[in-house]
C-alpha atoms as a PDB file:
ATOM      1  CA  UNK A   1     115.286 124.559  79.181  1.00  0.00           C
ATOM      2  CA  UNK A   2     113.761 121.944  81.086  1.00  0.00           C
ATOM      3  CA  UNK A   3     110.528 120.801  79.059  1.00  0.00           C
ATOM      4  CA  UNK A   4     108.458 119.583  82.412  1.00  0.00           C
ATOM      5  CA  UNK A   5     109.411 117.931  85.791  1.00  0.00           C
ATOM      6  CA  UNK A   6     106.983 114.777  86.961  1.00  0.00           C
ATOM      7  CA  UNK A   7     106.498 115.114  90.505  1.00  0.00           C
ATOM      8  CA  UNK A   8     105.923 110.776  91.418  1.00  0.00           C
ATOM      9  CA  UNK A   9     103.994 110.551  94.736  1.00  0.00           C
ATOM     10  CA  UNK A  10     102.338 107.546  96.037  1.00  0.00           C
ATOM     11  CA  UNK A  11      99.284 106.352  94.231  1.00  0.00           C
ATOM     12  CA  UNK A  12      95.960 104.149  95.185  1.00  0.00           C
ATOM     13  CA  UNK A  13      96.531 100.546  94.994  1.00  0.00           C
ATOM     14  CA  UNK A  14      94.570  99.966  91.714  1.00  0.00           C
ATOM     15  CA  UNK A  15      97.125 102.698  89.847  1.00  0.00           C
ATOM     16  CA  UNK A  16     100.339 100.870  90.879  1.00  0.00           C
ATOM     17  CA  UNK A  17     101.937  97.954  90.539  1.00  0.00           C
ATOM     18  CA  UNK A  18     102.376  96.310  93.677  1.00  0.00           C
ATOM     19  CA  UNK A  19     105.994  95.238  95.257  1.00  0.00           C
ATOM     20  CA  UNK A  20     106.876  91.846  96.826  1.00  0.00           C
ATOM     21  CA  UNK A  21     108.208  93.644  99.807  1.00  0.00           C
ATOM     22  CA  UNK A  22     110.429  90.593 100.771  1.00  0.00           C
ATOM     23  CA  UNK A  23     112.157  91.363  97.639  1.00  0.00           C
ATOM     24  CA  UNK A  24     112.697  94.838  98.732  1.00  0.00           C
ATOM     25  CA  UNK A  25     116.860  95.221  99.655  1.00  0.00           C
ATOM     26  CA  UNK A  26     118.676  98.148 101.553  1.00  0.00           C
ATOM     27  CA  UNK A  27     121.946 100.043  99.671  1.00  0.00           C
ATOM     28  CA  UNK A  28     123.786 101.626 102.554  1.00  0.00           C
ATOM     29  CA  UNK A  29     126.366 104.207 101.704  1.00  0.00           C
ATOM     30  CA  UNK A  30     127.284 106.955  99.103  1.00  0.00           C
ATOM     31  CA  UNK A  31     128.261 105.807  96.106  1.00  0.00           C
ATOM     32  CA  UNK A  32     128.775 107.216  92.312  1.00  0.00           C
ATOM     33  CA  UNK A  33     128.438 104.711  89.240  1.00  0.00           C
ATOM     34  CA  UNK A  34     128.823 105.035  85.355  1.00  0.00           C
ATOM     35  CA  UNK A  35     125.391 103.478  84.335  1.00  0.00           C
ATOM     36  CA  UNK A  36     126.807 101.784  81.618  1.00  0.00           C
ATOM     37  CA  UNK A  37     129.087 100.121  83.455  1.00  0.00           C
ATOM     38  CA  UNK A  38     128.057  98.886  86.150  1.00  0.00           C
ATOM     39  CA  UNK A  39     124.469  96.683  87.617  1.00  0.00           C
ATOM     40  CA  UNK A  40     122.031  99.263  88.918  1.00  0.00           C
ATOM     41  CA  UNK A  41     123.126  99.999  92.185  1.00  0.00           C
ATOM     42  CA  UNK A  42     125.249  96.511  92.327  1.00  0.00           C
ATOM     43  CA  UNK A  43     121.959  94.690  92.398  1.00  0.00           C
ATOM     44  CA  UNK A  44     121.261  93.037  89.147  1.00  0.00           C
ATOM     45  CA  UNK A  45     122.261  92.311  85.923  1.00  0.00           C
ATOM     46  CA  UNK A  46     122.091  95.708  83.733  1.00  0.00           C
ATOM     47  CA  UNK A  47     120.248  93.566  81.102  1.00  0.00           C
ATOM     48  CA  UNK A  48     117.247  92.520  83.780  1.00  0.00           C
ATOM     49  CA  UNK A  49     113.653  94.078  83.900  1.00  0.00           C
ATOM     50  CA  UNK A  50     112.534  95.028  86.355  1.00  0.00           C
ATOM     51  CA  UNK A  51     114.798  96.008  87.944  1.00  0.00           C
ATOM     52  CA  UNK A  52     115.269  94.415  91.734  1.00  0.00           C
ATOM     53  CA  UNK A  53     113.471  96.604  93.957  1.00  0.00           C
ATOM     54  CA  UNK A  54     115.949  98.373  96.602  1.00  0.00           C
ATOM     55  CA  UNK A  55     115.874 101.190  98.723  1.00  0.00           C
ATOM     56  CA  UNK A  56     118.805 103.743 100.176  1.00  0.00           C
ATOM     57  CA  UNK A  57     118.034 104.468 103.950  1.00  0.00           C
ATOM     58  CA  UNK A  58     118.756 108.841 104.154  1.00  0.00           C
ATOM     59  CA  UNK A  59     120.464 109.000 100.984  1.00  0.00           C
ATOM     60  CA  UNK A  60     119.142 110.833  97.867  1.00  0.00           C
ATOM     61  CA  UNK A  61     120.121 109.167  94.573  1.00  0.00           C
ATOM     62  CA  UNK A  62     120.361 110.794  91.593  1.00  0.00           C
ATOM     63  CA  UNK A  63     120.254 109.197  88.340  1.00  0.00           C
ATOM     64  CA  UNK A  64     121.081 111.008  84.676  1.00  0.00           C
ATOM     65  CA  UNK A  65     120.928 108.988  81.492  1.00  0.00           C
ATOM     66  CA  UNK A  66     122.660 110.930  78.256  1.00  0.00           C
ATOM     67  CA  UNK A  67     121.220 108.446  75.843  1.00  0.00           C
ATOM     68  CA  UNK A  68     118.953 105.284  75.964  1.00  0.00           C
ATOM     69  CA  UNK A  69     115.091 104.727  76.671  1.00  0.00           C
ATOM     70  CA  UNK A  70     114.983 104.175  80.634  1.00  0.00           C
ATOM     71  CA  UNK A  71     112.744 101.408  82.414  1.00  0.00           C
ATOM     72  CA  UNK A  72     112.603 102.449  86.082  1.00  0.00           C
ATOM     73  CA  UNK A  73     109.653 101.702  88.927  1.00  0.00           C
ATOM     74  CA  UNK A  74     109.492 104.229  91.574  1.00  0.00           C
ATOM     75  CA  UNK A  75     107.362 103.137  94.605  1.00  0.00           C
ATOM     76  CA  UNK A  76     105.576 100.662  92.713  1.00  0.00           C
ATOM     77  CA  UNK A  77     104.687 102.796  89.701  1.00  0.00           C
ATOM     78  CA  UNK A  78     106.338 101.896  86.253  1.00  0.00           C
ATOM     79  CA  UNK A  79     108.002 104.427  83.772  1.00  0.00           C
ATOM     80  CA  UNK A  80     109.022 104.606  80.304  1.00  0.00           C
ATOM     81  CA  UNK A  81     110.463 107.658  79.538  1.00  0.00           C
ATOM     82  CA  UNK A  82     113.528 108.581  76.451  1.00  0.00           C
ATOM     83  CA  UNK A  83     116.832 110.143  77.818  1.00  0.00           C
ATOM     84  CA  UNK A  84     118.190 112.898  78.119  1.00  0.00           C
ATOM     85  CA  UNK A  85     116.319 112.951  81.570  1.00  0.00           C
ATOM     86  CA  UNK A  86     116.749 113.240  85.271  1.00  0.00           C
ATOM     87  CA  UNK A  87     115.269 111.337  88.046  1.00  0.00           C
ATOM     88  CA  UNK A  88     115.865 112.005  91.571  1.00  0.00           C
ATOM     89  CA  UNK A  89     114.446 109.418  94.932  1.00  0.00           C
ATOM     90  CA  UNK A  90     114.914 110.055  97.931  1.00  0.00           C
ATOM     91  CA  UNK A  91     116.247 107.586 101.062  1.00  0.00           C
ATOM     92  CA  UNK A  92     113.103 105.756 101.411  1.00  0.00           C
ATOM     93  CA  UNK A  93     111.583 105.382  97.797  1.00  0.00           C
ATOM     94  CA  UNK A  94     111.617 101.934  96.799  1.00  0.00           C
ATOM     95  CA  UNK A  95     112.807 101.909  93.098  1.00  0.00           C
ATOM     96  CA  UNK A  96     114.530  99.706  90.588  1.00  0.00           C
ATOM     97  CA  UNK A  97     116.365 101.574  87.006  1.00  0.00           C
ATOM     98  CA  UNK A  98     117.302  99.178  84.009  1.00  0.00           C
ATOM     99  CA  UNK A  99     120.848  99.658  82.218  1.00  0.00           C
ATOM    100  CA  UNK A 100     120.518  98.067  79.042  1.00  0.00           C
ATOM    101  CA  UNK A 101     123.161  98.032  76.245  1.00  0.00           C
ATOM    102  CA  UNK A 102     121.993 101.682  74.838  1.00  0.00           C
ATOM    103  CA  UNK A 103     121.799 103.476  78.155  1.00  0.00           C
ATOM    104  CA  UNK A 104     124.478 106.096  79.022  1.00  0.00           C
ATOM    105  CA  UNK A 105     125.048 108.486  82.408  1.00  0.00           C
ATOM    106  CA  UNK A 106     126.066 108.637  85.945  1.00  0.00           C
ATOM    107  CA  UNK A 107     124.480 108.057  89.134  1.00  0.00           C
ATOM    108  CA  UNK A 108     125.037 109.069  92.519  1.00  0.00           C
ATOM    109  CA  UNK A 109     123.664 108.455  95.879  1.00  0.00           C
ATOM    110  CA  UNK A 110     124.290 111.650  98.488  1.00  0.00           C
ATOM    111  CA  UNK A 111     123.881 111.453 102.089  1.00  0.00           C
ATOM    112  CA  UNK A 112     120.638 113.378 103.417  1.00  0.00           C
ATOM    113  CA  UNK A 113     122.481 115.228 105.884  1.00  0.00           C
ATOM    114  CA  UNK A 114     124.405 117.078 103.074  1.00  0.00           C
ATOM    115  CA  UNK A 115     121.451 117.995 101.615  1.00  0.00           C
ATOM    116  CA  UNK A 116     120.239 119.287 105.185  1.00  0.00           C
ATOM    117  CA  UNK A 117     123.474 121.030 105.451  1.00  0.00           C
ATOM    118  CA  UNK A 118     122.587 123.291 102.087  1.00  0.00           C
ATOM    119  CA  UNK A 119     119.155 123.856 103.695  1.00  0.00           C
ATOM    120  CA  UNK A 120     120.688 125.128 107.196  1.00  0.00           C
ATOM    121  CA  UNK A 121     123.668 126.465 106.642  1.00  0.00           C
ATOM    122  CA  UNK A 122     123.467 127.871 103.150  1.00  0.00           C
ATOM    123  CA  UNK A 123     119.821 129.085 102.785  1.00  0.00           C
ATOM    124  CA  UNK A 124     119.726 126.575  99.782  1.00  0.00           C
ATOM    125  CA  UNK A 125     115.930 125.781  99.489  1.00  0.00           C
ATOM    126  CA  UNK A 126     116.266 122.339  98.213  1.00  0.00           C
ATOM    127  CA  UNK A 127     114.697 119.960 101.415  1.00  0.00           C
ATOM    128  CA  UNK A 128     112.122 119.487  98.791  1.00  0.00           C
ATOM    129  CA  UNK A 129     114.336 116.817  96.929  1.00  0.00           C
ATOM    130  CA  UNK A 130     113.774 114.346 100.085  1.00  0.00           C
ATOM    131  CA  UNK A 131     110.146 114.736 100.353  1.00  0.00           C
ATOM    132  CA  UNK A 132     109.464 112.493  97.017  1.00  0.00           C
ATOM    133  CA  UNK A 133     110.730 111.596  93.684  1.00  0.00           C
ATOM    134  CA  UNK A 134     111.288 113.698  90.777  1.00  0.00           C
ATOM    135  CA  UNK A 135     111.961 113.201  86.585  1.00  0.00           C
ATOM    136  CA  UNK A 136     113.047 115.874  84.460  1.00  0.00           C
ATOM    137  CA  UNK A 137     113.462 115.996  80.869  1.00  0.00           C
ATOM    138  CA  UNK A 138     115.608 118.376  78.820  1.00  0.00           C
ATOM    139  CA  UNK A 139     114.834 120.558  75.907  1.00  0.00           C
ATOM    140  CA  UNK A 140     116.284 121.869  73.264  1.00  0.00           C
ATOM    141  CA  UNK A 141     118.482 124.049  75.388  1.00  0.00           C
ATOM    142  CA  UNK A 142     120.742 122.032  77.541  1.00  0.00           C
ATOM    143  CA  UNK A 143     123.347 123.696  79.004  1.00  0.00           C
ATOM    144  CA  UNK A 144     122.223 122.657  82.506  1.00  0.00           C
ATOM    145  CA  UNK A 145     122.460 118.977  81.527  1.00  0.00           C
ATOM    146  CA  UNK A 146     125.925 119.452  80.385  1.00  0.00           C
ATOM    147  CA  UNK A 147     127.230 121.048  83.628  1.00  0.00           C
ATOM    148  CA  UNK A 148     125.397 118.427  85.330  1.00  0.00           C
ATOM    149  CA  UNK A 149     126.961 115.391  83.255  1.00  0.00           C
ATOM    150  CA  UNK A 150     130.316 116.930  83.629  1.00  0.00           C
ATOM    151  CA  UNK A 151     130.145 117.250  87.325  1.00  0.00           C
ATOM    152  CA  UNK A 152     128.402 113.583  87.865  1.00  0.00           C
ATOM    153  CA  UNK A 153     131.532 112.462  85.514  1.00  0.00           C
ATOM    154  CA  UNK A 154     133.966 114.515  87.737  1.00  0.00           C
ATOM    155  CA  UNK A 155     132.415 112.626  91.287  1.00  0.00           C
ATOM    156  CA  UNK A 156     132.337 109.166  89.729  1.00  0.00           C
ATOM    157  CA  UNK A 157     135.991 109.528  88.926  1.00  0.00           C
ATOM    158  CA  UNK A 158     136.963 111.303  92.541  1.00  0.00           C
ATOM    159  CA  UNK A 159     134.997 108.812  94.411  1.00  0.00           C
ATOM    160  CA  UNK A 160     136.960 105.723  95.220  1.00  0.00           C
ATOM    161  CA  UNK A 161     140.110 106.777  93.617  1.00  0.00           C
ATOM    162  CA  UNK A 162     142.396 106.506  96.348  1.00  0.00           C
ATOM    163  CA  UNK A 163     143.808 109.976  95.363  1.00  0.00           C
ATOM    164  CA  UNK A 164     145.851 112.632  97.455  1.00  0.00           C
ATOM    165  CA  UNK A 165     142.925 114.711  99.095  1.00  0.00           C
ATOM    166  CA  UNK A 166     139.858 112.746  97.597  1.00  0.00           C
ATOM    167  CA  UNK A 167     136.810 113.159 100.744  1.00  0.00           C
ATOM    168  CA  UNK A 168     137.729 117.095 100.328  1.00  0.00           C
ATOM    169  CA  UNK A 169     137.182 116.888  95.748  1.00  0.00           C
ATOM    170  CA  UNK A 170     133.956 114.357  96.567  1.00  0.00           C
ATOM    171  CA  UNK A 171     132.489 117.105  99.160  1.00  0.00           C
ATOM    172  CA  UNK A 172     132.841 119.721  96.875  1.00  0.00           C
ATOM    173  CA  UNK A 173     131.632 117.934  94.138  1.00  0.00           C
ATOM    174  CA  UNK A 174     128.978 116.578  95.995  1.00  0.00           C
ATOM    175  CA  UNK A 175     127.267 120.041  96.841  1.00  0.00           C
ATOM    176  CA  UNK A 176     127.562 120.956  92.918  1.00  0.00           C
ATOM    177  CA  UNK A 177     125.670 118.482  91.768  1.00  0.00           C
ATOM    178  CA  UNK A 178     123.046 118.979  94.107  1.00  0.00           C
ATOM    179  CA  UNK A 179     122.997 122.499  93.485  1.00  0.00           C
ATOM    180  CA  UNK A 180     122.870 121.963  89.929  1.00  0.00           C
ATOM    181  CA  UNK A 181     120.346 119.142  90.853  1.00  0.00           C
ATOM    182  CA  UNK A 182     118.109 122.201  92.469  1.00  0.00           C
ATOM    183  CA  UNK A 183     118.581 124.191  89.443  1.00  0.00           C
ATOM    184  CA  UNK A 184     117.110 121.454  86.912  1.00  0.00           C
ATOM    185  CA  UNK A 185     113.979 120.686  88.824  1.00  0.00           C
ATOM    186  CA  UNK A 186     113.422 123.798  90.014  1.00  0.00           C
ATOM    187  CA  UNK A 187     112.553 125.356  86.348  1.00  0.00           C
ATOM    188  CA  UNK A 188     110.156 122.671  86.072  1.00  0.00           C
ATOM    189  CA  UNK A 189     107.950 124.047  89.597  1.00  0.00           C
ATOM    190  CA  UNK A 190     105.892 127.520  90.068  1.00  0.00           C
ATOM    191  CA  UNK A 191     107.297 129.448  93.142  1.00  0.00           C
ATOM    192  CA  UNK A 192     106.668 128.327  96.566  1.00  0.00           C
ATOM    193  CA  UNK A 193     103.299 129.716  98.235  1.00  0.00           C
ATOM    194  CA  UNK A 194     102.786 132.006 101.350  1.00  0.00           C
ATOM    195  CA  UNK A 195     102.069 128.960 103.287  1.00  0.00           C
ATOM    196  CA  UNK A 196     105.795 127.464 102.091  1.00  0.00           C
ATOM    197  CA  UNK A 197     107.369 130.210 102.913  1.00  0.00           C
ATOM    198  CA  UNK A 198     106.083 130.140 106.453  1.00  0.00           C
ATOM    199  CA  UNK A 199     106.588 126.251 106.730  1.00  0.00           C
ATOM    200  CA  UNK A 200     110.269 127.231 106.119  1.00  0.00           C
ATOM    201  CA  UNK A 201     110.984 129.211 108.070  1.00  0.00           C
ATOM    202  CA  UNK A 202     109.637 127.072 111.033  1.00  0.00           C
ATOM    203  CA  UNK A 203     111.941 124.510 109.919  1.00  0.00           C
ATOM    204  CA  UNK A 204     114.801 126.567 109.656  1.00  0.00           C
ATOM    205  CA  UNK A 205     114.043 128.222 113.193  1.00  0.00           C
ATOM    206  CA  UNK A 206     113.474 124.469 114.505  1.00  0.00           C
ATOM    207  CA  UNK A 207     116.663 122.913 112.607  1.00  0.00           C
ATOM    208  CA  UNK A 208     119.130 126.049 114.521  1.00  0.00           C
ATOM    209  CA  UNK A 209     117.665 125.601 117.742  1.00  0.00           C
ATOM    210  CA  UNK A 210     118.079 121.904 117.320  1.00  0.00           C
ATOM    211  CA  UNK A 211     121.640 122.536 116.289  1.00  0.00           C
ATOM    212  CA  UNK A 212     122.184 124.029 119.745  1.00  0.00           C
ATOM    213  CA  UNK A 213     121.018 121.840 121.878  1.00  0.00           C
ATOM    214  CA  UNK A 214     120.190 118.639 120.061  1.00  0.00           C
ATOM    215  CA  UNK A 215     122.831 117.253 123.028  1.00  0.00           C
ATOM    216  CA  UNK A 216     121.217 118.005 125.685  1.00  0.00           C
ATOM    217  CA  UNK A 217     117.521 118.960 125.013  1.00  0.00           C
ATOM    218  CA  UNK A 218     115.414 116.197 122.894  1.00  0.00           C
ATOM    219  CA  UNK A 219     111.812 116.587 124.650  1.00  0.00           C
ATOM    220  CA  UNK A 220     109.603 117.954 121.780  1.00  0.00           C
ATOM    221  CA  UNK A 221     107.521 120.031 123.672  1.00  0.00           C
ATOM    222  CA  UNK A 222     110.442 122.379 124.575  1.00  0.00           C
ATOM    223  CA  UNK A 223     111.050 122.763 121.102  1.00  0.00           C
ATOM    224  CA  UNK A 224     107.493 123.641 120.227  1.00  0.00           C
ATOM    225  CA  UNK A 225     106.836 125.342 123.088  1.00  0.00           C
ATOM    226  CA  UNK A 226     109.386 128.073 121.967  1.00  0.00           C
ATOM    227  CA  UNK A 227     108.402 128.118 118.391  1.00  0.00           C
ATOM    228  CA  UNK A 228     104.940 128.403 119.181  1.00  0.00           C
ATOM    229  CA  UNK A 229     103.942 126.064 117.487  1.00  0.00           C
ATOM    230  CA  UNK A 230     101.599 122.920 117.506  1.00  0.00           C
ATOM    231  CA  UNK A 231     103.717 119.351 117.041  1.00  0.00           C
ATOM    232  CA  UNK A 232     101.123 118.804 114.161  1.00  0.00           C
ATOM    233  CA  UNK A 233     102.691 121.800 112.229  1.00  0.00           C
ATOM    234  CA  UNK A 234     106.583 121.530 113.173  1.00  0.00           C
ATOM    235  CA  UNK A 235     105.709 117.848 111.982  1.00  0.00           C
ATOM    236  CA  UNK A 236     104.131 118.897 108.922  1.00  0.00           C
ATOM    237  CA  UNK A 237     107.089 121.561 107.637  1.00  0.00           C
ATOM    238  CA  UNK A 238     109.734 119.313 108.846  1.00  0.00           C
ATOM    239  CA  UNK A 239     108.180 116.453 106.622  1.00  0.00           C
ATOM    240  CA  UNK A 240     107.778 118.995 103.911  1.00  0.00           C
ATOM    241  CA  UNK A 241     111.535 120.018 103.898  1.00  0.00           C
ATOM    242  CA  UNK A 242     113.543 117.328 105.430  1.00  0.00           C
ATOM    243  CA  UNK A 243     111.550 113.716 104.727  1.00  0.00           C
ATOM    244  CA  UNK A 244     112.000 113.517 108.360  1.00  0.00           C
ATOM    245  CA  UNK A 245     109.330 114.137 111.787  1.00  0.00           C
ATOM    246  CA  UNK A 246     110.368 116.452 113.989  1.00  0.00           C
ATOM    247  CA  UNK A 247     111.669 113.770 116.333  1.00  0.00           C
ATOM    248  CA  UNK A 248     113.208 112.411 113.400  1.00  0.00           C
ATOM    249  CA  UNK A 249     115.635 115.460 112.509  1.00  0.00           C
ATOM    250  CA  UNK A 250     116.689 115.954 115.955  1.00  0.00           C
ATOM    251  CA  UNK A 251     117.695 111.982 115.957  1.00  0.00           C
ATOM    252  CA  UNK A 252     119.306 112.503 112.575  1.00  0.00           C
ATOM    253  CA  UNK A 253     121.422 115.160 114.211  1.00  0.00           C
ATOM    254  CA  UNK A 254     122.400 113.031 116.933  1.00  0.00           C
ATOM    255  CA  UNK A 255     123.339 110.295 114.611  1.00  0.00           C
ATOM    256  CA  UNK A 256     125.500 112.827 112.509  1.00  0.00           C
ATOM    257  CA  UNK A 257     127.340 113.330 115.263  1.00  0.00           C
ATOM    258  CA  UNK A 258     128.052 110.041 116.261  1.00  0.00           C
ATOM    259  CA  UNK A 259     129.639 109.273 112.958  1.00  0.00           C
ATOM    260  CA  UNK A 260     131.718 112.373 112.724  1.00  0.00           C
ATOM    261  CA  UNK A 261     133.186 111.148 116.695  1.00  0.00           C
ATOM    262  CA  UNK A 262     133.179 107.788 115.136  1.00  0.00           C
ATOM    263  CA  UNK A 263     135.690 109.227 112.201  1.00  0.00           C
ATOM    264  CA  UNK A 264     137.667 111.971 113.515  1.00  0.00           C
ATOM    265  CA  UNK A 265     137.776 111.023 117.472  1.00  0.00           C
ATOM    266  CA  UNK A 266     139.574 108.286 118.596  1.00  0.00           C
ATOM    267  CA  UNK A 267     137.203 108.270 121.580  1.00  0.00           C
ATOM    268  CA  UNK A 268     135.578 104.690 122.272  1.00  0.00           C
ATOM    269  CA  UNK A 269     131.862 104.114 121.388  1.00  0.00           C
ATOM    270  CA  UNK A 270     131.047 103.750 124.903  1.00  0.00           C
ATOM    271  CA  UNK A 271     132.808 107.373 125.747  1.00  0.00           C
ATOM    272  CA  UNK A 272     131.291 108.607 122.408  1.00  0.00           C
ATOM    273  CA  UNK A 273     127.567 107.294 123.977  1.00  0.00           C
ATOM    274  CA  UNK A 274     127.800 108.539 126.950  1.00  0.00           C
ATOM    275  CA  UNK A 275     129.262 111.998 125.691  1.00  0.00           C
ATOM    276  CA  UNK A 276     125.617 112.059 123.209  1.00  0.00           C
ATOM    277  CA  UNK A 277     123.666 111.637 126.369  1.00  0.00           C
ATOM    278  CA  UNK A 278     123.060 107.774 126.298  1.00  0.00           C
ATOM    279  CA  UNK A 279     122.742 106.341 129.827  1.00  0.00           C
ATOM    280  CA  UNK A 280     123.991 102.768 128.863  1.00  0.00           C
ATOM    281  CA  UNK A 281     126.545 101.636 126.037  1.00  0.00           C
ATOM    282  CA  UNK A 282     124.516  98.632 125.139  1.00  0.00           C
ATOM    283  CA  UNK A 283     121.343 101.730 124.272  1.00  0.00           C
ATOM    284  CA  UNK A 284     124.022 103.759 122.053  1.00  0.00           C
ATOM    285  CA  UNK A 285     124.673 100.542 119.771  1.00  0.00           C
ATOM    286  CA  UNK A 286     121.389  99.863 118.798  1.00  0.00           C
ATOM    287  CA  UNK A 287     120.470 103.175 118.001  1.00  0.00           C
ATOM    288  CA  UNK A 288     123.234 103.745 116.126  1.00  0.00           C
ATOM    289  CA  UNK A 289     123.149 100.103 114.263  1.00  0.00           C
ATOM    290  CA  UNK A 290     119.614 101.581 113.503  1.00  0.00           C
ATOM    291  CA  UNK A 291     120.287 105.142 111.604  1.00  0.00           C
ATOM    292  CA  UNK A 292     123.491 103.892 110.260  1.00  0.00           C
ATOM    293  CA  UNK A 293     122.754 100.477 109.515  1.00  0.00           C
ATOM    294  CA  UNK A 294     126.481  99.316 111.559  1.00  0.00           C
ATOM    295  CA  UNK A 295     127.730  99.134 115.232  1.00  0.00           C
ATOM    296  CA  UNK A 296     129.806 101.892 115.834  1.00  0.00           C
ATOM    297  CA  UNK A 297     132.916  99.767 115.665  1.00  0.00           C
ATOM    298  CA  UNK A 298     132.034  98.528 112.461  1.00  0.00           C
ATOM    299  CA  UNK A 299     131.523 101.860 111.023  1.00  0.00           C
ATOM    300  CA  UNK A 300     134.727 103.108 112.056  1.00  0.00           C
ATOM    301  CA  UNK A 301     136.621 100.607 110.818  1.00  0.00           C
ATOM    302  CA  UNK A 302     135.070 100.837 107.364  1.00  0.00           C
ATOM    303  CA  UNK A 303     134.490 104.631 106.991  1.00  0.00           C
ATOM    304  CA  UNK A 304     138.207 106.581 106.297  1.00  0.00           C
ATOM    305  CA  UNK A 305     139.466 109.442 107.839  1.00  0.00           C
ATOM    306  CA  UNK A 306     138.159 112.611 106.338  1.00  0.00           C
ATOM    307  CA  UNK A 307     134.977 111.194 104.974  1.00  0.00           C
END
C-alpha cells in the first residue's frame, strides 16, 4: 500500500530555492540507468549535492530508489525523503537527484508521446503524470514496488543491449512500467471530479480529431469550433492531461510523425516536409531542430530502425 503521494507544484518565490537558470542543461532522449551505477542522468558525479540542475524536453522520467536516503530538487524546491519511494517529473521540470554510495534503483526517461499513446489509444487515464511532479512512498505492503523494480530492471537491461529484437522488448516494457507507474500514484489520489471527467473527454474528442487531420487542418478555431468549445477550455483540459496547449498537441503530433518518416521512410527531409504540409524545406528544419532538439538528418542518422 502506498502510504501517501506528494503532489510538487510550483511554489512562491520565498518557499523555493531559486535556480541559476544558466546552469540549467537539456537531456534529450530515452534512456534507462541503474542509479547506483551511473551519474544522475550523465550529469555529475553521483557523490555531488545538489545535484546539477537539468531538464528532459517531452520526456517523463521516472526515478525508484530500493534503498538509500534521496536528495533531489524539483523546480527549485529541495527534498529529503528515505527510500523505498517513487518520484516521477515530467519533460519540463527542472530537477537534479543525488546517487550517493547507499542509494539503490533504476531510472528511466519515457517519451511523452508514449504516454499520449496510453491516453488515446488505450483509454489509460494517466496524462496526469505530465502535468507536474509526483513522490510516492511505500508501505508495509509492497508488492507494487516489486513489480515495478523488476520491470525498471528488465528495461535497463533491454535498452542498449544490442540484442535480436530489442526496440520491440523496450516498447513493451516501456508501457508496463508506466502502467505500473499509474497504478502506484494513483492509490495515493481521490477519484477524479465531474469537472475531470468532462475535461477528458474534451481532450480525448480533441486528441482523435487531431489524429485525423493533424496533416492537413492546424487552424484552432476549426477544432474548437466543432467541439464547441471556447480555446480557453480545450487549452485548459489539454494542459490538464497532456502538459501541452492545444496548439501544442497538434504540433507534437506533427513532430511524431516526422520522426517515424525520419526512421522507417527513406524519403528525404525535404519530401518528408513538404509531405507534413511545410511550404519551404529550410521552415521544416527548424521546426523540427525545435521539438526534437536535431535536424532531421541528424536524427536519422542517430535514431535505429525500429525505434
Amino acid at each position: 500500500m502506498v502510504l501517501f503521494v506528494m503532489i510538487i507544484e510550483r511554489k512562491a518565490a520565498a518557499d523555493t530555492m531559486p535556480l541559476r537558470t544558466s546552469r540549467v542543461r537539456a537531456v534529450p532522449g530515452e534512456q534507462a540507468f541503474v542509479l547506483a551505477r551511473h551519474a544522475p542522468d550523465g550529469l555529475a558525479d553521483p557523490a555531488a549535492f545538489p545535484a546539477v540542475p537539468h531538464v528532459h524536453p517531452d520526456m517523463l522520467q521516472i526515478i525508484l530508489a530500493m534503498s538509500g536516503d534521496c536528495h533531489f530538487t524539483i523546480d527549485g524546491e529541495r527534498h529529503q525523503i528515505e527510500a523505498p519511494c517513487l518520484i516521477t517529473v515530467p519533460g519540463g521540470g527542472v530537477h537534479g537527484f543525488e546517487v550517493g554510495p547507499s542509494v539503490r534503483g533504476w531510472a528511466a526517461t519515457i517519451a511523452h508521446h508514449r504516454v499520449l499513446d496510453l491516453v488515446v489509444n488505450r483509454g489509460l487515464d494517466i496524462g496526469f503524470l505530465l502535468r507536474r511532479a509526483h513522490i510516492a512512498r511505500f508501505g508495509a505492503e509492497r508488492t507494487c514496488l516489486h513489480d515495478l523494480a523488476l520491470l525498471l530492471r528488465n528495461l535497463c537491461r533491454e535498452a542498449g543491449g544490442g540484442r535480436e529484437g530489442e526496440a520491440v522488448c523496450v516498447e513493451a516494457l516501456q508501457r508496463m512500467v508506466l502502467v505500473q507507474v499509474l497504478r502506484v500514484i494513483r492509490q495515493g489520489h481521490e477519484p477524479g471530479s465531474a469537472k475531470d471527467d468532462r475535461d477528458r473527454e474534451l481532450f480525448l474528442a480533441f486528441r482523435a480529431m487531431v489524429e485525423r487531420q493533424f496533416l492537413s487542418e492546424r487552424r484552432m478555431a476549426v477544432y474548437v469550433d466543432a467541439l464547441k468549445c471556447s480555446h480557453v477550455r480545450l487549452n485548459r483540459a489539454c494542459l490538464r492531461f497532456a502538459g501541452l496547449s492545444a496548439k501544442g498537441v497538434i504540433l507534437d503530433r506533427l513532430a511524431d510523425e516526422a520522426r517515424r518518416q525520419l526512421v522507417f521512410t527513406t524519403a528525404s527531409a525535404t519530401q518528408i516536409g513538404y509531405s507534413l504540409g511545410f511550404a519551404e524545406p529550410s521552415y521544416f528544419v527548424r521546426f523540427f531542430r525545435r521539438h526534437a532538439g536535431a535536424t532531421p538528418g541528424a536524427f536519422r542518422k542517430s535514431s535505429p530502425a525500429g525505434m
